[in-house]
N, C-alpha and C. Protein backbone atom coordinates (compact mmCIF):
# COMPACT_ATOMS: atom_id res chain seq x y z
N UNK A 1 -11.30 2.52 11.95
CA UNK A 1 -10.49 1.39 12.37
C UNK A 1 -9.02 1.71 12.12
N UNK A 2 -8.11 1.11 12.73
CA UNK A 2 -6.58 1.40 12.49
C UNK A 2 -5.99 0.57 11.62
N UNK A 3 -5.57 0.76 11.21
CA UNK A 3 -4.57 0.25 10.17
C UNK A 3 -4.19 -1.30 10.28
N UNK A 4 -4.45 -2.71 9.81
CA UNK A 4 -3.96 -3.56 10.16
C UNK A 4 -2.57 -4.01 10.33
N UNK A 5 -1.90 -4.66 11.59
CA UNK A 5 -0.94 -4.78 11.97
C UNK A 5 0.31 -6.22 11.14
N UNK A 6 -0.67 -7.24 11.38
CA UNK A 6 -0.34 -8.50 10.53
C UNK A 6 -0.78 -8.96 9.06
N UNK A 7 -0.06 -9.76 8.69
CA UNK A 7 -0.39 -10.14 7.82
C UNK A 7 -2.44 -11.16 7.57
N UNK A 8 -2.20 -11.60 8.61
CA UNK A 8 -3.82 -12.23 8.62
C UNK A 8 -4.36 -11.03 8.89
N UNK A 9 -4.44 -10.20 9.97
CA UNK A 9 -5.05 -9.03 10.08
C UNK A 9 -5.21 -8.29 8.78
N UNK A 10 -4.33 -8.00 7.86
CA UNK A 10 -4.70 -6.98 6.76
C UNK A 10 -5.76 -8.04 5.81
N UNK A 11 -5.51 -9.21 5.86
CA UNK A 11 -6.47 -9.58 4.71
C UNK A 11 -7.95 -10.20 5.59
N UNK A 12 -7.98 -10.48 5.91
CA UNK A 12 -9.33 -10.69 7.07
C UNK A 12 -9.97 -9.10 6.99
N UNK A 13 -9.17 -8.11 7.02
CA UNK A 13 -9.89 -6.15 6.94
C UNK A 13 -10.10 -6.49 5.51
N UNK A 14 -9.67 -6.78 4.59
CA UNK A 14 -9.38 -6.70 2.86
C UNK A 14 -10.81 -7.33 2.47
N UNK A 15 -10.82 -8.42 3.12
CA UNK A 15 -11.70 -9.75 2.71
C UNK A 15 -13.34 -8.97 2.99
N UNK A 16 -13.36 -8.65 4.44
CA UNK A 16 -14.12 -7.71 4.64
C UNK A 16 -14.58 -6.81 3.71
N UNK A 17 -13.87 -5.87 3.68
CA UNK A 17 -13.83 -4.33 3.17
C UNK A 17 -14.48 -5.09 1.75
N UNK A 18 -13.93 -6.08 0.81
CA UNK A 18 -13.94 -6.21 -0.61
C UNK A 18 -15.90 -6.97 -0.42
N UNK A 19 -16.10 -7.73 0.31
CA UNK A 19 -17.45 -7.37 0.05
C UNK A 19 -18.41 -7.09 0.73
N UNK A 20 -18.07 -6.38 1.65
CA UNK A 20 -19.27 -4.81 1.71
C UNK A 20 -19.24 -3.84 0.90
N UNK A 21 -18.07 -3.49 0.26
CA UNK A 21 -17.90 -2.02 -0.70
C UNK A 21 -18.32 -2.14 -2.10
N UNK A 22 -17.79 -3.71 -2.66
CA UNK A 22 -18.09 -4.56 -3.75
C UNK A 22 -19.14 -5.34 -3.98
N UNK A 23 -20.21 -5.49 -3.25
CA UNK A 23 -20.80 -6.59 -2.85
C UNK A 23 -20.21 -8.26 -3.33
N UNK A 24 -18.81 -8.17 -3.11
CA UNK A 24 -18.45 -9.50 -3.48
C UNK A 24 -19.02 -10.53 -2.93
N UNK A 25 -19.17 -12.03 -3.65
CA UNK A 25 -19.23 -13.11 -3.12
C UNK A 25 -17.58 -13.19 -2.40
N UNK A 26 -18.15 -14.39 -1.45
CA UNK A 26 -16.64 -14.92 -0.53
C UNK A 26 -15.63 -15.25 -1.59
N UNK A 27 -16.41 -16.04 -2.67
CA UNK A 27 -15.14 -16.74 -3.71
C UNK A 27 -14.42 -15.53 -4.53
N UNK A 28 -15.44 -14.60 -5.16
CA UNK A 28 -14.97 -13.25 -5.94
C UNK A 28 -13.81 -12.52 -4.96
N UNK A 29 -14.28 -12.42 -3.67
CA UNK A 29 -13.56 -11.40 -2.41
C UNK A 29 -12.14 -12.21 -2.42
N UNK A 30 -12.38 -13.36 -2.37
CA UNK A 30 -10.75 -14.62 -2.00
C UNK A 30 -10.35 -14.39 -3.62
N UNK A 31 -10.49 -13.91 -4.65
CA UNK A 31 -10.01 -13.49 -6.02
C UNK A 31 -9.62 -12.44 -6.00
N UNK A 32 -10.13 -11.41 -5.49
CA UNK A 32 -10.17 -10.10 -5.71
C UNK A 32 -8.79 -9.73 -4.30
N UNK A 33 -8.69 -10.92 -3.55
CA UNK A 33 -8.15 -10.24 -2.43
C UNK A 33 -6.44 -11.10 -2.59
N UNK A 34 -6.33 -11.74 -3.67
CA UNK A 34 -5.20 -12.43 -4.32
C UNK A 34 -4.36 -10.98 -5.37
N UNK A 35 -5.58 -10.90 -5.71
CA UNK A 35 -5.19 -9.78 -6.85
C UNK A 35 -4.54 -8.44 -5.83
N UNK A 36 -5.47 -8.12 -4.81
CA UNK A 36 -5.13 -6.67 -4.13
C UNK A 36 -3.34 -7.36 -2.76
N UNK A 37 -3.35 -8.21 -2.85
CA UNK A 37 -1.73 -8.71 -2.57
C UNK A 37 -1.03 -8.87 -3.75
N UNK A 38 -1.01 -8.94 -4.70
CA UNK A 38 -0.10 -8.61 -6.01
C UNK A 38 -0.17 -7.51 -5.66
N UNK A 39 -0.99 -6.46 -5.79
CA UNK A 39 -0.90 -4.95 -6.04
C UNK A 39 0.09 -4.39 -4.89
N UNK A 40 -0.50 -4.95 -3.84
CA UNK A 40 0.31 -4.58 -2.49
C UNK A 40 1.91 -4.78 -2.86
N UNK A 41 2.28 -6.37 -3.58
CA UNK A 41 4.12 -6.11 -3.39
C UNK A 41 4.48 -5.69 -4.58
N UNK A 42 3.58 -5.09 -5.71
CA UNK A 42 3.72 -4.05 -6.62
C UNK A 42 4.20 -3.33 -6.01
N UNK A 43 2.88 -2.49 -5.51
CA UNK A 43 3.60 -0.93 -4.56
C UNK A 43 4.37 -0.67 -3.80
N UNK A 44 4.96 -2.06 -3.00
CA UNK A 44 6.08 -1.89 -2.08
C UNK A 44 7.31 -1.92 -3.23
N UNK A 45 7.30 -2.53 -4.37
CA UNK A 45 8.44 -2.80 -5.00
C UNK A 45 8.63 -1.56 -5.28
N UNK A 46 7.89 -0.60 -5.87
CA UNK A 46 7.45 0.34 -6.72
C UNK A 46 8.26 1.15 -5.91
N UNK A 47 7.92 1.43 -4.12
CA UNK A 47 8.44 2.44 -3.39
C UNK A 47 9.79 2.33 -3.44
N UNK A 48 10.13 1.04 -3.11
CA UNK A 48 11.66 0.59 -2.72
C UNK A 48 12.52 1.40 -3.69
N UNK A 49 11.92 1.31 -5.17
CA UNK A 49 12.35 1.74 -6.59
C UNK A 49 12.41 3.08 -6.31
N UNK A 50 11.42 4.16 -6.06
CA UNK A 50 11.56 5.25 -5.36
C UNK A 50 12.19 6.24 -4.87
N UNK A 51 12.27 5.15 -3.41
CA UNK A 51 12.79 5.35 -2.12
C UNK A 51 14.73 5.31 -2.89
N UNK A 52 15.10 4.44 -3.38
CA UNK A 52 16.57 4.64 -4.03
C UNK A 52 16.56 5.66 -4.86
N UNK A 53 15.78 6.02 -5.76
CA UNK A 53 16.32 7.15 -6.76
C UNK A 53 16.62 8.63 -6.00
N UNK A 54 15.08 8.79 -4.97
CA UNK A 54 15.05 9.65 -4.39
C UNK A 54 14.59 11.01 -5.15
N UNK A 55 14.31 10.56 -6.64
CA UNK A 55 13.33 11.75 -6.98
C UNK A 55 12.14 11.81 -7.36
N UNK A 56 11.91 12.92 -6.70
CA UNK A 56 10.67 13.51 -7.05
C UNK A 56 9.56 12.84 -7.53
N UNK A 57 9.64 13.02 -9.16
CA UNK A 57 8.52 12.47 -9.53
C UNK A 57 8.14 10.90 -9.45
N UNK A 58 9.15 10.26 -9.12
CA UNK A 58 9.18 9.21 -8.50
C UNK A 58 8.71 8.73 -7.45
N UNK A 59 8.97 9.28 -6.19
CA UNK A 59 7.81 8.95 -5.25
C UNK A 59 6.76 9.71 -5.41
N UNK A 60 6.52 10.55 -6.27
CA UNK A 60 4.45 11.06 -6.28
C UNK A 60 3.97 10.04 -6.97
N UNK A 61 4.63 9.56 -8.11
CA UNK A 61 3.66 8.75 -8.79
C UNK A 61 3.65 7.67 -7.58
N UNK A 62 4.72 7.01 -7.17
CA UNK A 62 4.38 5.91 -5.84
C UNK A 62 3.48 6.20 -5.19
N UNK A 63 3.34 7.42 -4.53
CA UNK A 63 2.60 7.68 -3.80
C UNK A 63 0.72 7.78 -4.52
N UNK A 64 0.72 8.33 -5.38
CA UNK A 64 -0.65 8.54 -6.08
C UNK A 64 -0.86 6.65 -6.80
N UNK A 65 0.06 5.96 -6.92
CA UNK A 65 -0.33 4.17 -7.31
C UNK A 65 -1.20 3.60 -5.76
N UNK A 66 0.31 3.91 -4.26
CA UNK A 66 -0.68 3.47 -3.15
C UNK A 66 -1.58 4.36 -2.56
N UNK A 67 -1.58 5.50 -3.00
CA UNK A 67 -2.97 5.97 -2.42
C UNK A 67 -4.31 4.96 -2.94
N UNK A 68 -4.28 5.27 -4.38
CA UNK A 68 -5.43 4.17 -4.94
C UNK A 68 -5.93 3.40 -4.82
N UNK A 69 -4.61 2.09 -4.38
CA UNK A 69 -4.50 1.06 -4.26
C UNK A 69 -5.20 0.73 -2.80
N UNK A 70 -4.37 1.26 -1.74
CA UNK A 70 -4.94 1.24 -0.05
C UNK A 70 -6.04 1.49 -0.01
N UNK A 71 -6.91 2.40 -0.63
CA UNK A 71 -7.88 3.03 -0.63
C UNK A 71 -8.99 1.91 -1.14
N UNK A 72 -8.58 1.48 -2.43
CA UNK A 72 -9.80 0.31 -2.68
C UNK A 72 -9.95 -0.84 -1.66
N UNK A 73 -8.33 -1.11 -1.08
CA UNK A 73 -8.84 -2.15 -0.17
C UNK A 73 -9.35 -1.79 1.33
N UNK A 74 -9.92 -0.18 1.31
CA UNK A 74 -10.40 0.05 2.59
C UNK A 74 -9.27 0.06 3.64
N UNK A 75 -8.15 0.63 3.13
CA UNK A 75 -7.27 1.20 4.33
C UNK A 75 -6.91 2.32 4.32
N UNK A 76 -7.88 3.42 4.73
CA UNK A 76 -7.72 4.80 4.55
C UNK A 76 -6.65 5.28 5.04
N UNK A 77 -6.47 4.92 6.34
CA UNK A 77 -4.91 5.63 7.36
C UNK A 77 -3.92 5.58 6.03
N UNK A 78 -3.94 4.43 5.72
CA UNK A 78 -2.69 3.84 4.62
C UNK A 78 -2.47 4.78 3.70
N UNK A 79 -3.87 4.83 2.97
CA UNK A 79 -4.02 5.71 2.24
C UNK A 79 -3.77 7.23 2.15
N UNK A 80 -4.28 7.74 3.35
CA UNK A 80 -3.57 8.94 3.52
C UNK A 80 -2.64 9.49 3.81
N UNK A 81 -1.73 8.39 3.77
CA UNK A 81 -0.21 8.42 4.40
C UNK A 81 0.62 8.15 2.61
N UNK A 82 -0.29 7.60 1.75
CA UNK A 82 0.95 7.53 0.44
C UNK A 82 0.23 9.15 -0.08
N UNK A 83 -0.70 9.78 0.40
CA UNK A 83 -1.51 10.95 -0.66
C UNK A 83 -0.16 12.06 0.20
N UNK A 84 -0.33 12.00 1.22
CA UNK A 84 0.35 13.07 1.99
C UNK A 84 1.94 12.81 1.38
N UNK A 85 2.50 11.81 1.09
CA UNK A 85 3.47 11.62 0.36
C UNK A 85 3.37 12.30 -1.07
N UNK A 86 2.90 11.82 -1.65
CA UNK A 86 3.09 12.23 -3.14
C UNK A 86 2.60 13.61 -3.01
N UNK A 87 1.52 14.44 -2.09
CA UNK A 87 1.49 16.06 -2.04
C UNK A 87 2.67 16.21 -1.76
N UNK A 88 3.95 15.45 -0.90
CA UNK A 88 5.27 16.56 -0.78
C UNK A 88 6.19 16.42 -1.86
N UNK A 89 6.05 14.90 -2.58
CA UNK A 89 7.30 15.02 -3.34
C UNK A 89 8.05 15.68 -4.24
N UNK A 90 6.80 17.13 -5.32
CA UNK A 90 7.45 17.87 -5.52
C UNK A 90 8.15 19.10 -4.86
N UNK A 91 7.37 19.58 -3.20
CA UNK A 91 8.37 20.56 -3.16
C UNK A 91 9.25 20.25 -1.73
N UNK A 92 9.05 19.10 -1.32
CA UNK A 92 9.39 18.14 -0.10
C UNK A 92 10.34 17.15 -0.27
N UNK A 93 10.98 17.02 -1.40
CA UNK A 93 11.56 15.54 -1.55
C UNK A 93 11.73 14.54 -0.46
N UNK A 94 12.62 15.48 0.41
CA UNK A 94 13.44 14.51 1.32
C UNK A 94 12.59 13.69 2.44
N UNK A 95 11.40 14.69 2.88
CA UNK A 95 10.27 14.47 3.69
C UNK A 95 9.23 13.41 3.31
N UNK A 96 9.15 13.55 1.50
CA UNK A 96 8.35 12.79 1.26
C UNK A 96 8.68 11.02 1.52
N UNK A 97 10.20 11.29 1.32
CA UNK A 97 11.31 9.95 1.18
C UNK A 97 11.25 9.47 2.85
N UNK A 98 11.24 10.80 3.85
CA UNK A 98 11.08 9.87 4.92
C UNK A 98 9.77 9.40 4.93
N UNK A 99 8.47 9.76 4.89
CA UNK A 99 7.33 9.44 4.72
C UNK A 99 7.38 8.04 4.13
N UNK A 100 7.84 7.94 3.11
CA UNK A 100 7.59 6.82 1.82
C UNK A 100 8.26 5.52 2.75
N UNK A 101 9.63 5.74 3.76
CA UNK A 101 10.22 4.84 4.34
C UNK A 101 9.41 4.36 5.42
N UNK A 102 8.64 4.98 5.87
CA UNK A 102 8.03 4.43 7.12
C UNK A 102 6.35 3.86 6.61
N UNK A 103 6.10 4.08 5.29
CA UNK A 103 5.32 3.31 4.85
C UNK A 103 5.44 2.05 4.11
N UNK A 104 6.72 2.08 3.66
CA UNK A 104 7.35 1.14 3.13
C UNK A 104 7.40 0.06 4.17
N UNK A 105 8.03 0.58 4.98
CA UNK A 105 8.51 -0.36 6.58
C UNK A 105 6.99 -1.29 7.14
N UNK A 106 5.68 -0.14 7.30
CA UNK A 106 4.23 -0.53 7.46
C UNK A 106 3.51 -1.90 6.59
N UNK A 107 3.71 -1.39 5.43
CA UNK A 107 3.41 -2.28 4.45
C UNK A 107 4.20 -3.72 3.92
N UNK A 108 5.74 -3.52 4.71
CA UNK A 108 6.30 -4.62 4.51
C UNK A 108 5.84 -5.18 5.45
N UNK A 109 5.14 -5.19 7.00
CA UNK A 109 5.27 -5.86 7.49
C UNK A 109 3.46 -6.76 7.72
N UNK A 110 3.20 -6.27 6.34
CA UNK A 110 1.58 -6.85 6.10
C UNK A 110 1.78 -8.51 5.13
N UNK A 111 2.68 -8.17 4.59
CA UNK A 111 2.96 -9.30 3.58
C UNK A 111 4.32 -10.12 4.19
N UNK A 112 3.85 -11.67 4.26
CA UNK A 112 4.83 -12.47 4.57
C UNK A 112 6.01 -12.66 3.18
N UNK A 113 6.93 -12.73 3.83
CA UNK A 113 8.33 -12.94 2.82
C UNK A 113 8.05 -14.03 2.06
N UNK A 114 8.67 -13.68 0.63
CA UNK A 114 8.81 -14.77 -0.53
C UNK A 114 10.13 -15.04 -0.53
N UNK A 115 10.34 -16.29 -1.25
CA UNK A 115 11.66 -16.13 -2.09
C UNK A 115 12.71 -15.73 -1.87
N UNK A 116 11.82 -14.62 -2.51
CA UNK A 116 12.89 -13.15 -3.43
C UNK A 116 13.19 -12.32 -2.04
N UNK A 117 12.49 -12.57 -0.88
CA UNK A 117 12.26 -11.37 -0.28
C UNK A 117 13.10 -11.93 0.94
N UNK A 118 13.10 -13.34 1.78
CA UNK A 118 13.54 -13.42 2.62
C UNK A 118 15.00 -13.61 3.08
């Protein structure tokens, strides 16, 4: 499947994904899928943090948090797009940083604006 586009789209795949893989109940999956949107504007914060320093070990670890992260909620593309990141950031920086931006960009546009954000 491709990568979800919207915000209902990614959690409707999430909600899914969390119990077939988990065998969650609906109520555990609507818990579990509260929790994996915290994690989500974790990792976007995380990149943003990153994406400014611009080093190194900075976006691998970003990258090896959303690999994990995408991955439990059953978004592999996603996923292999923060792993292929954090494989370049030590001898890739700059590549990895464009990488990290256009996942950054992906993932912002899964989560509706807060607050803080709009």
């Amino acid at each position: 499947m491709n990568s979800p586009q919207t915000y209902e789209a990614w959690r409707a795949h999430v909600r899914r994904h969390l119990m077939a893989a988990f065998q969650a109940s609906p109520a555990s999956a609507d818990h579990l899928l509260t929790v994996a949107e915290a994690t989500l504007r974790q990792g976007v914060e995380n990149l943003s943090h990153a994406l400014d320093t611009k080093k190194a070990p900075a976006l691998a670890k970003t990258g090896h948090f959303l690999k994990g992260a995408l991955a439990n909620m059953g978004l592999e593309a996603l996923a292999d797009q923060a792993a292929h990141m954090e494989a370049l950031a030590a001898t890739q920086p700059e590549e990895a940083a464009r990488l990290g931006e256009a996942l950054r960009h992906t993932l912002g546009a899964l989560l509706p604006k807060t607050d803080e954000t709009a």
